[in-house]
C-alpha atoms as a PDB file:
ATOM      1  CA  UNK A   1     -42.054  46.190   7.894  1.00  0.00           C
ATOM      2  CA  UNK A   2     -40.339  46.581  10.854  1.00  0.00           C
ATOM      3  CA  UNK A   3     -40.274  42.845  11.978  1.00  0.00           C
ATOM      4  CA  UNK A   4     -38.432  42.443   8.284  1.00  0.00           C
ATOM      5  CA  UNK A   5     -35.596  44.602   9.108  1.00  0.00           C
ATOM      6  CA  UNK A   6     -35.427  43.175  12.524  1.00  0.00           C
ATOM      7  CA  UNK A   7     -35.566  39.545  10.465  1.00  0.00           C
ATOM      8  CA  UNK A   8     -32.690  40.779   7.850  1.00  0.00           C
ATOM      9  CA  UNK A   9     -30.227  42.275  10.870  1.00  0.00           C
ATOM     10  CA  UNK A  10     -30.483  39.120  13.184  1.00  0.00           C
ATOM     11  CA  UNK A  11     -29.921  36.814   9.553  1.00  0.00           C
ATOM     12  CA  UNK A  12     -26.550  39.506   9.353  1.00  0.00           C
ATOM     13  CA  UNK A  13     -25.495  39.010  12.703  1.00  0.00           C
ATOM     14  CA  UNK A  14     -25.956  35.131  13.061  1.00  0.00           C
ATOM     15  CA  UNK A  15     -23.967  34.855   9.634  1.00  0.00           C
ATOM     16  CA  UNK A  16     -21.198  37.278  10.687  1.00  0.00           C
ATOM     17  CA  UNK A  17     -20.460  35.700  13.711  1.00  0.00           C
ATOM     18  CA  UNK A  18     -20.641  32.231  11.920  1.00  0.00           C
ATOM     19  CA  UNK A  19     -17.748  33.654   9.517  1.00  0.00           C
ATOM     20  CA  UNK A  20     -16.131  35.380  12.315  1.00  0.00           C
ATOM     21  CA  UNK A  21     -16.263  31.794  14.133  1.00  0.00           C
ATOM     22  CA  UNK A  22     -14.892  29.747  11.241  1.00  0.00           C
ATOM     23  CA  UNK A  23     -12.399  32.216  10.194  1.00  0.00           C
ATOM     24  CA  UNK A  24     -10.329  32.679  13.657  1.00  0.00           C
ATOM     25  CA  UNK A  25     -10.611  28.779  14.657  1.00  0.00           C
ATOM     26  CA  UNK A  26      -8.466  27.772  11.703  1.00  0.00           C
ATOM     27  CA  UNK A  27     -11.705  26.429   9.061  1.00  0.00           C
ATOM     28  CA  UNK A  28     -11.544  28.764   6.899  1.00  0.00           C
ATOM     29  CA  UNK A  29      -7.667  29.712   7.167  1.00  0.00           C
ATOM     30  CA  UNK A  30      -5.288  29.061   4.426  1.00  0.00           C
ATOM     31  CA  UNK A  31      -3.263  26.107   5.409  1.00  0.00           C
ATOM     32  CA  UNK A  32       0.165  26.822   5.671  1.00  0.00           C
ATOM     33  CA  UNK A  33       2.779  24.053   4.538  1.00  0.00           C
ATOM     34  CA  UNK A  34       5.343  23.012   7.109  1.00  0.00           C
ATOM     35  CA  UNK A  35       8.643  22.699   4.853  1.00  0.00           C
ATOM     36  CA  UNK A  36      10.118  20.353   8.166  1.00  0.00           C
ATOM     37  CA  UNK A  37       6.839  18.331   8.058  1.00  0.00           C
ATOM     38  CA  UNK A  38       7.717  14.835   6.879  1.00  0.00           C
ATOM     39  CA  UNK A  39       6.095  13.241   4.131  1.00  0.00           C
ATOM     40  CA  UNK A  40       2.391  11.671   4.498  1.00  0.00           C
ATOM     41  CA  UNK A  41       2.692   8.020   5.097  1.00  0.00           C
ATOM     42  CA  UNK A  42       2.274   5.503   2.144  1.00  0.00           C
ATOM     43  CA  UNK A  43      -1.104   3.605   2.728  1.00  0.00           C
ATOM     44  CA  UNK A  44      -0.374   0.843   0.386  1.00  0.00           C
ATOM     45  CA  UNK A  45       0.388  -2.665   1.272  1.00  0.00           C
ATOM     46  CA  UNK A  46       3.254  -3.984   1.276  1.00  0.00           C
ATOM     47  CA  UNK A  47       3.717  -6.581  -2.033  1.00  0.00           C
ATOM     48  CA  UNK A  48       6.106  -9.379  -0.975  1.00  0.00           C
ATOM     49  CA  UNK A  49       7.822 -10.908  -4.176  1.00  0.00           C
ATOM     50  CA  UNK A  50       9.469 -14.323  -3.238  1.00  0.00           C
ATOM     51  CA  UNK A  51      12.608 -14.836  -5.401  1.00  0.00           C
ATOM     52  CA  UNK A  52      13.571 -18.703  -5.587  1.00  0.00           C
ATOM     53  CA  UNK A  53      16.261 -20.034  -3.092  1.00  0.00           C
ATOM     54  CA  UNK A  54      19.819 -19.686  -4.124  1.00  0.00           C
ATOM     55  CA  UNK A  55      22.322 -22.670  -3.446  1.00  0.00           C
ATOM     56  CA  UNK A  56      25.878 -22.038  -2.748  1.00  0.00           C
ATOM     57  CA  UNK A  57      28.250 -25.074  -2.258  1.00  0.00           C
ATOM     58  CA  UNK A  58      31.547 -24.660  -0.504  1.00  0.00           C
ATOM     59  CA  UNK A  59      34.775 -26.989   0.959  1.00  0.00           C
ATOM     60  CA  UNK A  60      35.235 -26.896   4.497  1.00  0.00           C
ATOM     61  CA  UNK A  61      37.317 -29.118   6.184  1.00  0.00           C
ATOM     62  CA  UNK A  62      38.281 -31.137   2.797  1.00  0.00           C
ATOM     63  CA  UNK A  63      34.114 -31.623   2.975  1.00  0.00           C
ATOM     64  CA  UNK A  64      31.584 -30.178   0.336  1.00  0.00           C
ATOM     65  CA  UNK A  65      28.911 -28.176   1.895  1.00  0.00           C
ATOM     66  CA  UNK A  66      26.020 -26.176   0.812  1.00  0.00           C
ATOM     67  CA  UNK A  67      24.041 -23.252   2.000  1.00  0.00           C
ATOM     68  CA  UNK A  68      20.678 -22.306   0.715  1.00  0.00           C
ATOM     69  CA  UNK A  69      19.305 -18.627   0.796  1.00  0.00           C
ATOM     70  CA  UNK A  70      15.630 -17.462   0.334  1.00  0.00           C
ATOM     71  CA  UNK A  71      14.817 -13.990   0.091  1.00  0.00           C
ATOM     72  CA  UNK A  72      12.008 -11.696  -0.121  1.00  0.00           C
ATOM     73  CA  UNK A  73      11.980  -8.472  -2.438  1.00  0.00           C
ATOM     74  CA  UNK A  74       9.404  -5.909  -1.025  1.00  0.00           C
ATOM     75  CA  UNK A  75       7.431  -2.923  -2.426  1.00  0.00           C
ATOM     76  CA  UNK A  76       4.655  -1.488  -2.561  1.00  0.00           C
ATOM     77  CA  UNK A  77       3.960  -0.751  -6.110  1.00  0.00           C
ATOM     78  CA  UNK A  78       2.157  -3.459  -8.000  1.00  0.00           C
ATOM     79  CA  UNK A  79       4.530  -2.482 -11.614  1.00  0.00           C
ATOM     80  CA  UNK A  80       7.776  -3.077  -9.709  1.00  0.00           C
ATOM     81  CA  UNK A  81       6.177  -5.893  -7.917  1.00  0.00           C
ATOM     82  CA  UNK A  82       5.700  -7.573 -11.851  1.00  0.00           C
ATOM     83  CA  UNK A  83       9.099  -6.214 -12.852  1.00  0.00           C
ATOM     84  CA  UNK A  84      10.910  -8.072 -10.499  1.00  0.00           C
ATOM     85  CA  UNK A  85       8.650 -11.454 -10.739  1.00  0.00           C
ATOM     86  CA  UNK A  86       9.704 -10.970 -14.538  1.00  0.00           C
ATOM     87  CA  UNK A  87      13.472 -10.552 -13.734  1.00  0.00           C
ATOM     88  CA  UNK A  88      13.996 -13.048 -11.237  1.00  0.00           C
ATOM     89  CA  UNK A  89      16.589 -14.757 -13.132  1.00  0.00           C
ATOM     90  CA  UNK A  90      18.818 -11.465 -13.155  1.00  0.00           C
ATOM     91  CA  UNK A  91      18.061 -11.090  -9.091  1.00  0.00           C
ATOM     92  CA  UNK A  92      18.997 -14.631  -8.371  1.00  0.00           C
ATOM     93  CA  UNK A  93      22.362 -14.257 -10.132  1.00  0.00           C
ATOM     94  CA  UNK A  94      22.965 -11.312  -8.236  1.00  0.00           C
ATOM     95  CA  UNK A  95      22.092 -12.142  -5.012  1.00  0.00           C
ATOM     96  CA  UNK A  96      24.307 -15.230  -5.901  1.00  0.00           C
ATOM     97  CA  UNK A  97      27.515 -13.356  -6.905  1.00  0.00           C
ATOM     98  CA  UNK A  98      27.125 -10.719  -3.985  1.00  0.00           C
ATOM     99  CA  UNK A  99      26.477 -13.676  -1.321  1.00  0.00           C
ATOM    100  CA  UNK A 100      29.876 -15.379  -3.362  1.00  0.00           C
ATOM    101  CA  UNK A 101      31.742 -12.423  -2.911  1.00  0.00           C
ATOM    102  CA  UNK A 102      30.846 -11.827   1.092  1.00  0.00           C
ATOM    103  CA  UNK A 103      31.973 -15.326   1.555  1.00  0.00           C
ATOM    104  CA  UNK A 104      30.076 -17.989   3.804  1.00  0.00           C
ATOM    105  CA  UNK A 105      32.470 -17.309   7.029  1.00  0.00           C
ATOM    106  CA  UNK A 106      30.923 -13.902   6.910  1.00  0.00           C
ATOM    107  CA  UNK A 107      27.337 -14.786   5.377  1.00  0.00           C
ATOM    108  CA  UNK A 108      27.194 -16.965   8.645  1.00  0.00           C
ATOM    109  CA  UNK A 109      27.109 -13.624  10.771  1.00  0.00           C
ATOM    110  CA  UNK A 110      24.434 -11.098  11.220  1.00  0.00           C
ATOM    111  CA  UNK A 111      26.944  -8.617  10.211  1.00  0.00           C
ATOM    112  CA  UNK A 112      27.455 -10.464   6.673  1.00  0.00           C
ATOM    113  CA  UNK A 113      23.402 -11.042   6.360  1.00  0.00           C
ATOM    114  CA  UNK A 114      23.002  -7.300   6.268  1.00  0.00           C
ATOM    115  CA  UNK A 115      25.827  -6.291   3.805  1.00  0.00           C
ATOM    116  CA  UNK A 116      24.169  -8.781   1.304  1.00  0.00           C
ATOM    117  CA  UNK A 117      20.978  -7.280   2.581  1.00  0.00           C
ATOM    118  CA  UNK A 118      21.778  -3.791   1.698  1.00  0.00           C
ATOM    119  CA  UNK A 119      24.011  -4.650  -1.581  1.00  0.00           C
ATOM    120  CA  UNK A 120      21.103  -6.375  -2.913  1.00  0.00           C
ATOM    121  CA  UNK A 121      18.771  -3.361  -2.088  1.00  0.00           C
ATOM    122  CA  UNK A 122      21.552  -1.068  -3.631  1.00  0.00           C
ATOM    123  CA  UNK A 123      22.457  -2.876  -6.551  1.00  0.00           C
ATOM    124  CA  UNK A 124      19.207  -4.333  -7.471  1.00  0.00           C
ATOM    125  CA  UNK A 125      17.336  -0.834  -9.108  1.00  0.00           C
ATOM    126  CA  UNK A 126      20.734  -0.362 -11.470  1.00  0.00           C
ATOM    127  CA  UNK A 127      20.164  -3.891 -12.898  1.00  0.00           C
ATOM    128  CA  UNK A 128      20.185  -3.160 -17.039  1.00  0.00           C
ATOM    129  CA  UNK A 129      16.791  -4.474 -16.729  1.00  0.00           C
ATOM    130  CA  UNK A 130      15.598  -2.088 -14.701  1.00  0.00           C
ATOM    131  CA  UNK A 131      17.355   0.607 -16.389  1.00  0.00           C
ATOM    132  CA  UNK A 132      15.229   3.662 -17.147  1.00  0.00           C
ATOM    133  CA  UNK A 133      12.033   2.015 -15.005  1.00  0.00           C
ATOM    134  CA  UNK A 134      10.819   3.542 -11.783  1.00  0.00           C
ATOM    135  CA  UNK A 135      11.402   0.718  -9.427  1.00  0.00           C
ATOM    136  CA  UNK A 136      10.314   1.346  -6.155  1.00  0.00           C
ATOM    137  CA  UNK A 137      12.172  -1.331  -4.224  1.00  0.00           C
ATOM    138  CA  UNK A 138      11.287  -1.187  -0.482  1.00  0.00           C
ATOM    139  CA  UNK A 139      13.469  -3.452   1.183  1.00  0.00           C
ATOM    140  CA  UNK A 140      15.227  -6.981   0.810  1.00  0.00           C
ATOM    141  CA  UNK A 141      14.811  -9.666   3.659  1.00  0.00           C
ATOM    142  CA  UNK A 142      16.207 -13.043   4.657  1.00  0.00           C
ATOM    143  CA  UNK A 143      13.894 -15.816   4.832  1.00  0.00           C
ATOM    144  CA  UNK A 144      15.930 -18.550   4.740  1.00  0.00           C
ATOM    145  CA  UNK A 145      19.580 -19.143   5.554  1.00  0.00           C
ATOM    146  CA  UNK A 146      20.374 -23.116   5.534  1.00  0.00           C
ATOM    147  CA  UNK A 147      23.761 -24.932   5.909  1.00  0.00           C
ATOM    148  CA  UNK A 148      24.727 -28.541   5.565  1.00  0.00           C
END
């Protein structure tokens, strides 16, 4: 009998200092949410939609000359990624009247590639065809930017 209380107190002591252990290195304490921490990072890939190139034609110099654009739309959501294959038409046209309107002496500067840039990233989600959908519209980018 006695080597059964001696069994029973070491089984108490191991498993106290076990909890004790767990509890004051941070296991077993209730994690605390940082309000300043920033958000977890999103894991999914990036979904590159290709819209087709815009043409723009233009008189310089009493000559006609065009200018092609290609740009990318990029998310990360697979729906948005179909919305915007699906509404391509709409994009075009306003990637078209927003390059118009910026004008090709400034579309020929970095400075006027990144004001169509962010317009287009701007403008794009508050398309009517878009209206009421979540679309979670990462970024617009510049593939292509050709004069002749």
């Amino acid at each position: 009998m006695n080597k059964k209380i001696v069994y029973i107190i070491a089984a108490i002591v191991i498993l106290g200092g076990t909890g004790a252990g767990l509890y004051f290195s941070g296991i077993l304490a209730d994690a605390e949410v940082d309000p300043n921490a920033p958000p977890p990072a999103d894991e999914r890939a990036y979904i590159y939609v290709p819209l087709k190139s815009v043409v723009m034609s233009f008189i310089e110099r009493k000559k006609r000359r065009y200018v092609q654009l290609s740009m990318q739309m990029v998310t990360r959501d697979p729906m948005t990624a179909e919305l915007l294959k699906q509404n391509e038409p709409m994009l075009m046209a306003q990637a078209l009247t927003i390059a118009s309107a910026i004008g090709i002496e400034n579309l020929r500067s970095n400075e006027g590639k990144k004001t169509l840039v962010e317009q287009l990233q701007g403008n794009s989600p508050q398309l009517p065809v878009f209206k009421d959908k979540d679309l979670q519209l990462e970024q617009v980018i510049i593939t292509g930017f050709v004069e002749q």
